[in-house]
C-alpha atoms as a PDB file:
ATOM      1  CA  UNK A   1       0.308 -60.441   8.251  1.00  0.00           C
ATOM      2  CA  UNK A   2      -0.370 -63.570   5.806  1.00  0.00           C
ATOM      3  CA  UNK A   3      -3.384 -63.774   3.549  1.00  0.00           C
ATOM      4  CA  UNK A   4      -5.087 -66.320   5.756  1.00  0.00           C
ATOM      5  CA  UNK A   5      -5.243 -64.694   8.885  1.00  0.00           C
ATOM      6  CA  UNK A   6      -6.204 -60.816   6.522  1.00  0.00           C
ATOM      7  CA  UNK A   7      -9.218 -63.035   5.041  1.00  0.00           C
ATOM      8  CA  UNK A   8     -10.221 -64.155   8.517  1.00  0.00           C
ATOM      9  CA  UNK A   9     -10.019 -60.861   9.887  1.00  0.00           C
ATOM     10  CA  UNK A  10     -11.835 -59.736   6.780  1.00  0.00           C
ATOM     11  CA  UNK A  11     -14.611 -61.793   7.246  1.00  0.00           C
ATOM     12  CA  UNK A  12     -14.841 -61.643  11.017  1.00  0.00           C
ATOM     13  CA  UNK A  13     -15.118 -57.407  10.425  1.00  0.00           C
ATOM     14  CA  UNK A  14     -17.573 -57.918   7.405  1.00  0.00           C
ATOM     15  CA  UNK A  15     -19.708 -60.210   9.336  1.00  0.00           C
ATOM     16  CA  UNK A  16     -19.963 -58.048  11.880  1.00  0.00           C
ATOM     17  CA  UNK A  17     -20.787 -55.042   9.513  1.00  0.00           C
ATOM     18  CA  UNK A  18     -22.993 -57.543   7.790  1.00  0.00           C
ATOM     19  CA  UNK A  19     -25.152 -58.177  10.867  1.00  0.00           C
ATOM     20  CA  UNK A  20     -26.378 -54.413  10.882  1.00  0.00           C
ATOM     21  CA  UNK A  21     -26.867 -54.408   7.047  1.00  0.00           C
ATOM     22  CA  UNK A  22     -29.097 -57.734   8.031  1.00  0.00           C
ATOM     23  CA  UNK A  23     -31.252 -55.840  10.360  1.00  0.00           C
ATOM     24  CA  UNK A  24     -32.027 -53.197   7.175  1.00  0.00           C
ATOM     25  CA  UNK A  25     -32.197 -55.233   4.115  1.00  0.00           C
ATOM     26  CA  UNK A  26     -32.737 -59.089   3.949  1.00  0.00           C
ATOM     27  CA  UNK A  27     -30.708 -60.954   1.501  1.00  0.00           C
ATOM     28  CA  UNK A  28     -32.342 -63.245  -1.220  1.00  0.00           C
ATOM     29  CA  UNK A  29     -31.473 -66.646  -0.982  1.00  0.00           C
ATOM     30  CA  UNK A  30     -32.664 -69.075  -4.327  1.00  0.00           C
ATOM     31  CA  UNK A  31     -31.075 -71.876  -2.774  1.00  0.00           C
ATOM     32  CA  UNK A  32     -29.276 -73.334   0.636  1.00  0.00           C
ATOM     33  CA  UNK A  33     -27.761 -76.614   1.094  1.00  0.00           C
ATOM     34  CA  UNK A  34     -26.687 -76.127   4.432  1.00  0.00           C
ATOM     35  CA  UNK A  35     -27.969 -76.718   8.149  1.00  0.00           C
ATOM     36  CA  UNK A  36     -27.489 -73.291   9.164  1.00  0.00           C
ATOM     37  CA  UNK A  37     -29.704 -70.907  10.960  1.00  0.00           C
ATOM     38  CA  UNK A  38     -31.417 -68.373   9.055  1.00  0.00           C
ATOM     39  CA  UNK A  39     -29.359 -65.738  10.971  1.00  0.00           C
ATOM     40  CA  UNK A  40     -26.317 -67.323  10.053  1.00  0.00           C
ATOM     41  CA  UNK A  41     -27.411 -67.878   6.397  1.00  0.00           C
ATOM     42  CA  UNK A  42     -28.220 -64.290   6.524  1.00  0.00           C
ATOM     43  CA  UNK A  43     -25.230 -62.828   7.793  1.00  0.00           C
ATOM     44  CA  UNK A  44     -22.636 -65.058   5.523  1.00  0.00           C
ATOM     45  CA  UNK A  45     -24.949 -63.928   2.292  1.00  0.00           C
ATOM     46  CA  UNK A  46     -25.069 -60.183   3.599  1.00  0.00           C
ATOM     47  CA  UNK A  47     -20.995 -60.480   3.769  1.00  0.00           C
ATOM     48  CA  UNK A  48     -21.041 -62.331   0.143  1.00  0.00           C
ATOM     49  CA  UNK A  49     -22.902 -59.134  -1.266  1.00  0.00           C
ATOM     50  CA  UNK A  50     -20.977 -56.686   0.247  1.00  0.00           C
ATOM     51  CA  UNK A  51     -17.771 -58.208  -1.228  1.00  0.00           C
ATOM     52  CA  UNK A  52     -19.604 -57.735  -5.053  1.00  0.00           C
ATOM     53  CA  UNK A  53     -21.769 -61.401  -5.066  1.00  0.00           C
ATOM     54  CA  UNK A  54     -25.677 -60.444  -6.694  1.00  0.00           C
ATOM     55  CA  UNK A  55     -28.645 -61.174  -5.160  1.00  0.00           C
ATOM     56  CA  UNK A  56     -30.612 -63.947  -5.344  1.00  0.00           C
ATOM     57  CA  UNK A  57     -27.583 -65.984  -3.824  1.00  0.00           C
ATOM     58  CA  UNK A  58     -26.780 -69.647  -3.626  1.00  0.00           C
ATOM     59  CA  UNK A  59     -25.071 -70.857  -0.650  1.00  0.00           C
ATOM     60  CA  UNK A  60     -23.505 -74.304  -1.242  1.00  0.00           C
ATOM     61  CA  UNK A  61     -21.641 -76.901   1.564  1.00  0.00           C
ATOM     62  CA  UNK A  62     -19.293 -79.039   0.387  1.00  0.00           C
ATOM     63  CA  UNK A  63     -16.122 -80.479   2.591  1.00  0.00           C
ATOM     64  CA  UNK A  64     -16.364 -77.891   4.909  1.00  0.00           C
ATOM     65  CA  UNK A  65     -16.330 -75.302   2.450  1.00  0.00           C
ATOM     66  CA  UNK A  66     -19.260 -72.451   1.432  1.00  0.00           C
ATOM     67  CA  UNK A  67     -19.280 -71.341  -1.461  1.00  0.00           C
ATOM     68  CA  UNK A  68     -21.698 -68.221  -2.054  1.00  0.00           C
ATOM     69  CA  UNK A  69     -22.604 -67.330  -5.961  1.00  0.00           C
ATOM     70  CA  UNK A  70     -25.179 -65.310  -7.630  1.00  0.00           C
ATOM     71  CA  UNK A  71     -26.130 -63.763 -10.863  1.00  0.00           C
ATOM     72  CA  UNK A  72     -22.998 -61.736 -11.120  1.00  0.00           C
ATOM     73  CA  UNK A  73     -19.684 -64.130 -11.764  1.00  0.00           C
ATOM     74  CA  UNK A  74     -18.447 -63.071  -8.210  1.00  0.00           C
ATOM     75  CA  UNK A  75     -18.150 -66.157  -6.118  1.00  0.00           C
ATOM     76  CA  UNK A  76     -17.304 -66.244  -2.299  1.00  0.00           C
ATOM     77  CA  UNK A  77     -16.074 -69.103  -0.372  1.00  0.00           C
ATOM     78  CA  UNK A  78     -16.084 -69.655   3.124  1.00  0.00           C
ATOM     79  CA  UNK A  79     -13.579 -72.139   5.057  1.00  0.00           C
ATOM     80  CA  UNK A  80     -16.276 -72.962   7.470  1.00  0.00           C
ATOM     81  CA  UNK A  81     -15.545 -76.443   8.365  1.00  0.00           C
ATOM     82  CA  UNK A  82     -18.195 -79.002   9.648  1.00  0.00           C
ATOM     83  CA  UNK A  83     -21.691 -79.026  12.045  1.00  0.00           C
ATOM     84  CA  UNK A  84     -24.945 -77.009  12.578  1.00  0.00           C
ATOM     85  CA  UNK A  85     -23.007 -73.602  13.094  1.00  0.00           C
ATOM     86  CA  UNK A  86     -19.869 -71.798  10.878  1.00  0.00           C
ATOM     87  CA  UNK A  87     -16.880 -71.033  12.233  1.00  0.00           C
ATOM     88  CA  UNK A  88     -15.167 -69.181   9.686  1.00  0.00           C
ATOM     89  CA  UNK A  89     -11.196 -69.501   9.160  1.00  0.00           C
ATOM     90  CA  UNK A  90     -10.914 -67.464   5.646  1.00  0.00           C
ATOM     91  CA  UNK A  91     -12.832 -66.138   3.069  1.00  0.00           C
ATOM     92  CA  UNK A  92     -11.582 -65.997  -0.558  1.00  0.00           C
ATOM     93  CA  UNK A  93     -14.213 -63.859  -3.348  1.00  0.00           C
ATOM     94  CA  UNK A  94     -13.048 -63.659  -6.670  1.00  0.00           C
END
C-alpha cells in the first residue's frame, strides 16, 4: 500500500474515531479561515489533536490544502481540495 492511500485511510479511520471524541470533548479553535461547518471544523481539529497538534488550534485554507497548528510544533495538513465541505485525499502531521 503507498503512503497516499495509508494517509487517506488514516484520516478516514481517525475522523471517524474523532467524531466520538467530538461528542465528549470540544476542541478549541483560536482561529478558522475556512467555510466549513462547525462539525466539520470539529472533527478535522479532533483528528489534528489526536495525531499530537495542542489545543487552541488554527485551521488554515490555502490551495486546497488545511493546514492544522497549535501551540505544540506539530502541524497537520489536510489535502482537502476546494468548496463548502472537505473531502479529504491525505493527511501528512509532522
Amino acid at each position: 500500500m503507498n503512503k497516499t492511500k495509508f494517509f487517506a485511510l488514516s484520516a478516514v479511520a481517525a475522523l471517524a474515531l474523532s467524531a466520538n471524541a467530538y461528542a465528549a470533548k470540544e476542541i478549541k479553535v483560536a482561529s478558522n479561515n475556512t467555510p466549513y461547518t462547525q462539525d466539520n471544523v470539529q472533527k478535522l481539529a479532533a483528528t489534528a489533536v489526536s495525531m499530537g497538534v495542542k489545543e487552541p488550534v488554527n485551521l488554515n485554507l490555502a490551495g486546497g490544502s488545511l493546514t492544522v497548528s497549535g501551540s505544540s510544533a506539530t502541524k497537520c495538513v489536510f489535502k482537502v481540495g476546494n468548496g463548502d465541505s472537505p473531502k479529504i485525499q491525505g493527511v501528512n502531521c509532522k
